[in-house]
PDB file of N, CA and C in Angstrom:
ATOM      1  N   UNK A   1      25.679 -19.517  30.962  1.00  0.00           N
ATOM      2  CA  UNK A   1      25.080 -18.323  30.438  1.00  0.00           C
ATOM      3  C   UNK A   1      23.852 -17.932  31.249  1.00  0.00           C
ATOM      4  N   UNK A   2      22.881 -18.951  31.536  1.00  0.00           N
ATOM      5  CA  UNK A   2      21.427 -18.733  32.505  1.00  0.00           C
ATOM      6  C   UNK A   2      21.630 -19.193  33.903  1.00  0.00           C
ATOM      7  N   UNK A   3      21.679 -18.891  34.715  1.00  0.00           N
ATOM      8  CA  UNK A   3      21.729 -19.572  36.162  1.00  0.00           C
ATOM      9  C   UNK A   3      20.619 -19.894  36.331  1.00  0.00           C
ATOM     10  N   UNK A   4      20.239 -21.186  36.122  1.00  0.00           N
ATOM     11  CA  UNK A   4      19.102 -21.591  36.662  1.00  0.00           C
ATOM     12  C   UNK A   4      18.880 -22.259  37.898  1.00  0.00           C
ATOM     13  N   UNK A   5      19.777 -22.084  38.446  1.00  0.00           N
ATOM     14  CA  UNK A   5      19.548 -21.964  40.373  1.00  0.00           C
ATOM     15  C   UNK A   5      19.471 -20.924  40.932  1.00  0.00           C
ATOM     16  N   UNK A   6      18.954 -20.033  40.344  1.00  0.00           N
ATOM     17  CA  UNK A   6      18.313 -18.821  41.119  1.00  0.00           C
ATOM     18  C   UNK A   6      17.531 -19.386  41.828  1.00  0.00           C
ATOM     19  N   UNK A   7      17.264 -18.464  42.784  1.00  0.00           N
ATOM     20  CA  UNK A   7      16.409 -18.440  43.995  1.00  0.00           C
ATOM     21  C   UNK A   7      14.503 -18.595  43.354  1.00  0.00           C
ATOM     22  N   UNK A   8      14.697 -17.709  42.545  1.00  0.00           N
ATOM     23  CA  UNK A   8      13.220 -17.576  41.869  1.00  0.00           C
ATOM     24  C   UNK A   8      12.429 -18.186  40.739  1.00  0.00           C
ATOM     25  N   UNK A   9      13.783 -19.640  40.470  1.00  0.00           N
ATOM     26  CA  UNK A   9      13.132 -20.550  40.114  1.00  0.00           C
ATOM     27  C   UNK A   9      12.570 -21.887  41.016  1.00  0.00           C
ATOM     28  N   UNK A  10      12.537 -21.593  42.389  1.00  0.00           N
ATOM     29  CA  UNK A  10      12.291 -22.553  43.238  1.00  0.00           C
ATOM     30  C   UNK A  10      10.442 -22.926  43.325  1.00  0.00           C
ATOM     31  N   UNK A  11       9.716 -22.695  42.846  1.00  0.00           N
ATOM     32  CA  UNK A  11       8.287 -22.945  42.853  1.00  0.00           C
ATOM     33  C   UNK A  11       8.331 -24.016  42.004  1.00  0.00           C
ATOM     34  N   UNK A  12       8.094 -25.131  42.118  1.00  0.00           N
ATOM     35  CA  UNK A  12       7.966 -26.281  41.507  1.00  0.00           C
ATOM     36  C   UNK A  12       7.293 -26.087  40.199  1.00  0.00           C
ATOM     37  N   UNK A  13       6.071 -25.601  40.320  1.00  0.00           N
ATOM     38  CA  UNK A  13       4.960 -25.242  38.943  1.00  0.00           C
ATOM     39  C   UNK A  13       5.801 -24.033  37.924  1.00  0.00           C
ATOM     40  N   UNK A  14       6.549 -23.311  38.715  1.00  0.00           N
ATOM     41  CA  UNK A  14       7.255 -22.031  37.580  1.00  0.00           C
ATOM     42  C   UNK A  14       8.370 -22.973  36.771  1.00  0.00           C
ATOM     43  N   UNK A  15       9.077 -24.132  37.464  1.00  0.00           N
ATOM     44  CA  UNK A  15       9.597 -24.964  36.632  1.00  0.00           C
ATOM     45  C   UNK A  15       8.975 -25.584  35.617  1.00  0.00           C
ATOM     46  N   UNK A  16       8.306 -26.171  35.910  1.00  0.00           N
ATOM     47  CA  UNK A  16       7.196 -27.058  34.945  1.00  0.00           C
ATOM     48  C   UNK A  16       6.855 -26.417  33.984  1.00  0.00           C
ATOM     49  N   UNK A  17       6.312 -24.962  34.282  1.00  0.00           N
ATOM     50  CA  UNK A  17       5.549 -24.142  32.899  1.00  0.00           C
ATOM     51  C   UNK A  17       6.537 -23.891  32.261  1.00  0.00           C
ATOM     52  N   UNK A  18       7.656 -23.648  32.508  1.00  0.00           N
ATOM     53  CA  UNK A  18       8.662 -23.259  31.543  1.00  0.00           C
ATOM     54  C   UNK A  18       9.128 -24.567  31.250  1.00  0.00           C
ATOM     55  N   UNK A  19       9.568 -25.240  31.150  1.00  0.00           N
ATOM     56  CA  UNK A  19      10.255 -26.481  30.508  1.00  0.00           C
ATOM     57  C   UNK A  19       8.584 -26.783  29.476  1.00  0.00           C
ATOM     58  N   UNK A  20       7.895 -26.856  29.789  1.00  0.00           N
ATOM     59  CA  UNK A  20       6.766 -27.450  29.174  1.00  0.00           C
ATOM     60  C   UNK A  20       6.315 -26.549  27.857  1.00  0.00           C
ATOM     61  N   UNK A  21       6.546 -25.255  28.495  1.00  0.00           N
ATOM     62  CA  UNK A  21       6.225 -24.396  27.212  1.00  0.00           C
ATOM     63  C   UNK A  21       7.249 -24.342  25.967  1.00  0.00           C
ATOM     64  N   UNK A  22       8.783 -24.649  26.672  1.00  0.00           N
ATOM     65  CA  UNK A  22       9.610 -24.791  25.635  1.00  0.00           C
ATOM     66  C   UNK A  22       9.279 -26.660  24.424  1.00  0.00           C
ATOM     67  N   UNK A  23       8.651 -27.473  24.949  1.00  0.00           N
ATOM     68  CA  UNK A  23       8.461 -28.687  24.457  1.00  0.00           C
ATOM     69  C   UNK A  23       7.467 -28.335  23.587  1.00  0.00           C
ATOM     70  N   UNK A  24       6.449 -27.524  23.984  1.00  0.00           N
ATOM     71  CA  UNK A  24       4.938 -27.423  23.310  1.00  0.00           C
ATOM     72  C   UNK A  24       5.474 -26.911  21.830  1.00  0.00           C
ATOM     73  N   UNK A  25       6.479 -25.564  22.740  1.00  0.00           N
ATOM     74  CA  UNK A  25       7.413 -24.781  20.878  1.00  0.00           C
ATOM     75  C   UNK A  25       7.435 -25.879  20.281  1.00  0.00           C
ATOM     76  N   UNK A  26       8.443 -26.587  20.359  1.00  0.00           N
ATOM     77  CA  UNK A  26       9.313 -27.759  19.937  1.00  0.00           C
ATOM     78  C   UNK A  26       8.149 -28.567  19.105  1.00  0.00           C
ATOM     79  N   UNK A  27       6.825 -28.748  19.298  1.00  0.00           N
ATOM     80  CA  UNK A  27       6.023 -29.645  19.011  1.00  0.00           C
ATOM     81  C   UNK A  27       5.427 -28.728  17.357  1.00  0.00           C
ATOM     82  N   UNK A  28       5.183 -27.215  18.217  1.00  0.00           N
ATOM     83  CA  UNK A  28       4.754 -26.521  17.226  1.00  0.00           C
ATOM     84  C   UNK A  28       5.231 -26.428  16.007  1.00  0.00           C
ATOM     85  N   UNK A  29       6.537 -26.164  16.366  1.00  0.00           N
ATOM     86  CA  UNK A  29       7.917 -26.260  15.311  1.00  0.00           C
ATOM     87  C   UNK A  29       7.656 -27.234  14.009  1.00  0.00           C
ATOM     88  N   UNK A  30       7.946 -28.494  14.919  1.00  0.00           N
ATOM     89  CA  UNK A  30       7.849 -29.823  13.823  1.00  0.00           C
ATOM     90  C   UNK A  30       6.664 -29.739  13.116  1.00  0.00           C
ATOM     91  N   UNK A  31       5.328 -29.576  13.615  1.00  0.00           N
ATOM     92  CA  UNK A  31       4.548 -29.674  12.844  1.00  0.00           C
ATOM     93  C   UNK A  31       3.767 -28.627  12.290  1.00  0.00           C
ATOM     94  N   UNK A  32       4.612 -27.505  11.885  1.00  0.00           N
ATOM     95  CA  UNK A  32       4.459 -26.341  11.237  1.00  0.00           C
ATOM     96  C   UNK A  32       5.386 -26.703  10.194  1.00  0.00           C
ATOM     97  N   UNK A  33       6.387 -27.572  10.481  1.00  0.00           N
ATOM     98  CA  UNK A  33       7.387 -27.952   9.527  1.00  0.00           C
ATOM     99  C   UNK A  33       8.576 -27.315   9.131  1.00  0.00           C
ATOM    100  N   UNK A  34       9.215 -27.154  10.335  1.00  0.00           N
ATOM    101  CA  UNK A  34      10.269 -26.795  10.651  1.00  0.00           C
ATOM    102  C   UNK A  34      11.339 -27.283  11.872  1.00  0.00           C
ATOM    103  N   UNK A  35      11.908 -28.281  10.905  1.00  0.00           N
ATOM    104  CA  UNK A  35      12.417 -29.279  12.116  1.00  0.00           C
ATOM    105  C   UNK A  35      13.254 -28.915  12.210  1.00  0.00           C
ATOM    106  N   UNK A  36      14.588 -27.637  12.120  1.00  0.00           N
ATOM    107  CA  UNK A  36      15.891 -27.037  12.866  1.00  0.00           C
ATOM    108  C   UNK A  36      15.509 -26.199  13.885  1.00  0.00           C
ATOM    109  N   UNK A  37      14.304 -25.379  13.677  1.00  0.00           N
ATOM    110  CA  UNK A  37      13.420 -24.811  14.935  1.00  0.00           C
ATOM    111  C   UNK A  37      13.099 -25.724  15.983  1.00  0.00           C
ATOM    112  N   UNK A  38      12.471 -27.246  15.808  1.00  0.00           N
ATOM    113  CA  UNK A  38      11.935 -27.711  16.431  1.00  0.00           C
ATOM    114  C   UNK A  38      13.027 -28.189  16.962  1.00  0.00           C
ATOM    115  N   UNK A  39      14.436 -28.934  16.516  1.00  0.00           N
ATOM    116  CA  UNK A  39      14.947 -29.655  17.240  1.00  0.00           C
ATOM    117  C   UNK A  39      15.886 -28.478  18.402  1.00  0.00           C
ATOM    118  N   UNK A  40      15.648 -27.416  18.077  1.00  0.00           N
ATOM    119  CA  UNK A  40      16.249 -26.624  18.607  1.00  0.00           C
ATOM    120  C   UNK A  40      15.830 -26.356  20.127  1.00  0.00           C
ATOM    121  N   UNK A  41      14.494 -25.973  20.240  1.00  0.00           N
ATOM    122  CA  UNK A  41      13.442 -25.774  20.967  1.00  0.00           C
ATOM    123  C   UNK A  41      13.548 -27.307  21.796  1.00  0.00           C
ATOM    124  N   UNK A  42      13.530 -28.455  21.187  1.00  0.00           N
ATOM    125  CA  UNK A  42      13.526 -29.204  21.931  1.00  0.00           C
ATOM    126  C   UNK A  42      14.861 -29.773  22.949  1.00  0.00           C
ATOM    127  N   UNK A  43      15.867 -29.401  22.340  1.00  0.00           N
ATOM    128  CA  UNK A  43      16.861 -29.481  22.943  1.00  0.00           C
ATOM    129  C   UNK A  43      17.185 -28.545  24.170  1.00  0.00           C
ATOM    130  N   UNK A  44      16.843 -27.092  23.895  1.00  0.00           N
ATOM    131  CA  UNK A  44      16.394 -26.426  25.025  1.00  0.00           C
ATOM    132  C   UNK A  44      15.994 -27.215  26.109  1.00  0.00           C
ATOM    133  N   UNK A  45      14.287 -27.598  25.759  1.00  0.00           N
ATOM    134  CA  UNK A  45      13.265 -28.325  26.767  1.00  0.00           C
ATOM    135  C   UNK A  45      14.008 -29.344  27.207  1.00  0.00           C
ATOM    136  N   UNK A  46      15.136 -30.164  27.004  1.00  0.00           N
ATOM    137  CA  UNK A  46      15.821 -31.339  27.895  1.00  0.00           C
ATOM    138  C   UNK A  46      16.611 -30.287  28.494  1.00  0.00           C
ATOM    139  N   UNK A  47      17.320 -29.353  28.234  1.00  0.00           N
ATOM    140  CA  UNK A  47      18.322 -28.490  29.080  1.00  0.00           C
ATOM    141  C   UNK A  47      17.871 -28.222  30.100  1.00  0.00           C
ATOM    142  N   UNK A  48      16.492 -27.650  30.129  1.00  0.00           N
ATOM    143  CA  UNK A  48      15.867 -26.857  31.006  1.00  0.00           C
ATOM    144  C   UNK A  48      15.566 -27.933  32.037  1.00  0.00           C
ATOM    145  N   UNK A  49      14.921 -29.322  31.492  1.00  0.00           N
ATOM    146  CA  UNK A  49      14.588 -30.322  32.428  1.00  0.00           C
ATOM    147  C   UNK A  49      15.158 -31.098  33.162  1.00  0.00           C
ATOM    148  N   UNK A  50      16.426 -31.221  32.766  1.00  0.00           N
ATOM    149  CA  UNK A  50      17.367 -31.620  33.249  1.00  0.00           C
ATOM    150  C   UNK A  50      18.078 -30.812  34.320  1.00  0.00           C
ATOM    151  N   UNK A  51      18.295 -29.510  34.125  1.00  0.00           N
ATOM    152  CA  UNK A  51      18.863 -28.349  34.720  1.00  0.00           C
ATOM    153  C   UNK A  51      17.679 -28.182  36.461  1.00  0.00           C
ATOM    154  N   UNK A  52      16.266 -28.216  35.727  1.00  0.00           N
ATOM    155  CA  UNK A  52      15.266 -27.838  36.488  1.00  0.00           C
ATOM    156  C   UNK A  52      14.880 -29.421  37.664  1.00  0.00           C
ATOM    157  N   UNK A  53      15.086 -30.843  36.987  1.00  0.00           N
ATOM    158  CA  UNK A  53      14.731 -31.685  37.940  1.00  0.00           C
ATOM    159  C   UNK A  53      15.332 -32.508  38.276  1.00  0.00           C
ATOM    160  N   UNK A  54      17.071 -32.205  37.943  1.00  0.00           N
ATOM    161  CA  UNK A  54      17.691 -33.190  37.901  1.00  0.00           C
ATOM    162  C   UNK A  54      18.876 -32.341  38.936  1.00  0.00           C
ATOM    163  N   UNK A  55      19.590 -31.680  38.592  1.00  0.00           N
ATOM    164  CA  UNK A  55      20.228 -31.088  39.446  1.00  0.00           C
ATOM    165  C   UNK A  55      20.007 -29.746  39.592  1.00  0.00           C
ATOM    166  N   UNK A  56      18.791 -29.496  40.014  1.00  0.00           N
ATOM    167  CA  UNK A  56      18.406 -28.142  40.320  1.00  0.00           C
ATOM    168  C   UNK A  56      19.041 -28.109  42.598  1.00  0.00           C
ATOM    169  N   UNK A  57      19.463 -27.053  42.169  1.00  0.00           N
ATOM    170  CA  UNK A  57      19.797 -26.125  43.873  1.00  0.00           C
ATOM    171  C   UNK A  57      19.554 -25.296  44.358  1.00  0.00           C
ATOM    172  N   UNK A  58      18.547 -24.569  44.609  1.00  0.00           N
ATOM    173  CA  UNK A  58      18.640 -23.075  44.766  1.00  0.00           C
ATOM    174  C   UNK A  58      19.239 -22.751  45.824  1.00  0.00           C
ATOM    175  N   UNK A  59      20.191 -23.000  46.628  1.00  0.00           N
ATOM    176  CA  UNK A  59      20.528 -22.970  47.315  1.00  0.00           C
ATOM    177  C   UNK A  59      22.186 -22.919  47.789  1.00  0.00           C
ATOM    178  N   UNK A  60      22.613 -23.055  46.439  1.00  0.00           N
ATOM    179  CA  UNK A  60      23.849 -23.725  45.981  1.00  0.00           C
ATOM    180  C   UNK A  60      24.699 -21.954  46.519  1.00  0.00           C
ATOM    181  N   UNK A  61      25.821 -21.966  46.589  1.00  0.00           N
ATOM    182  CA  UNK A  61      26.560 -20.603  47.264  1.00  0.00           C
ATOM    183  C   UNK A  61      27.366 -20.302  45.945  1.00  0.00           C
ATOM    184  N   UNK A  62      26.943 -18.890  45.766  1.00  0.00           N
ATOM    185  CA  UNK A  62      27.526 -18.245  44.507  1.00  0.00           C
ATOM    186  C   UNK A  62      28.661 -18.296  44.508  1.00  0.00           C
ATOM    187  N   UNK A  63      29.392 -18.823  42.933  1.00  0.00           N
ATOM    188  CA  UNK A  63      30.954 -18.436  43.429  1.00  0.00           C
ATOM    189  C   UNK A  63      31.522 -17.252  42.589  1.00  0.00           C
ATOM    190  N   UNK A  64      32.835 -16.396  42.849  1.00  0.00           N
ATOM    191  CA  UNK A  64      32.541 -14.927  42.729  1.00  0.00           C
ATOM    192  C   UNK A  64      33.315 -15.035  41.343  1.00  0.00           C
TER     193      UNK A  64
END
């Protein structure tokens, strides 16, 4: 659904702020007290981190 091997996620720090801001939700969530929000949000934040430092490519050749 998101290609997150775009080209314009290649700045190391634009990764970071976004995975990080989705965890912070996630934190907010729970302790606002709402843990289907939070686990939600947090599950995101492993998608993203995983996506972002684990097999991130930007480089990878579109397929059509």
């Amino acid at each position: 659904m998101f290609d997150l091997d775009d080209p314009r996620f290649r700045p190391l720090w634009l990764r970071v702020v976004l995975t990080g801001i989705c965890l912070v939700w996630a934190v907010f969530e729970f302790v606002t007290g709402s843990p289907g929000w939070g686990l939600a949000f947090a599950a995101v934040s492993a998608w993203a981190g995983y996506r972002f430092f684990v097999t991130f490519n930007p480089d990878k050749e579109k397929q059509p």
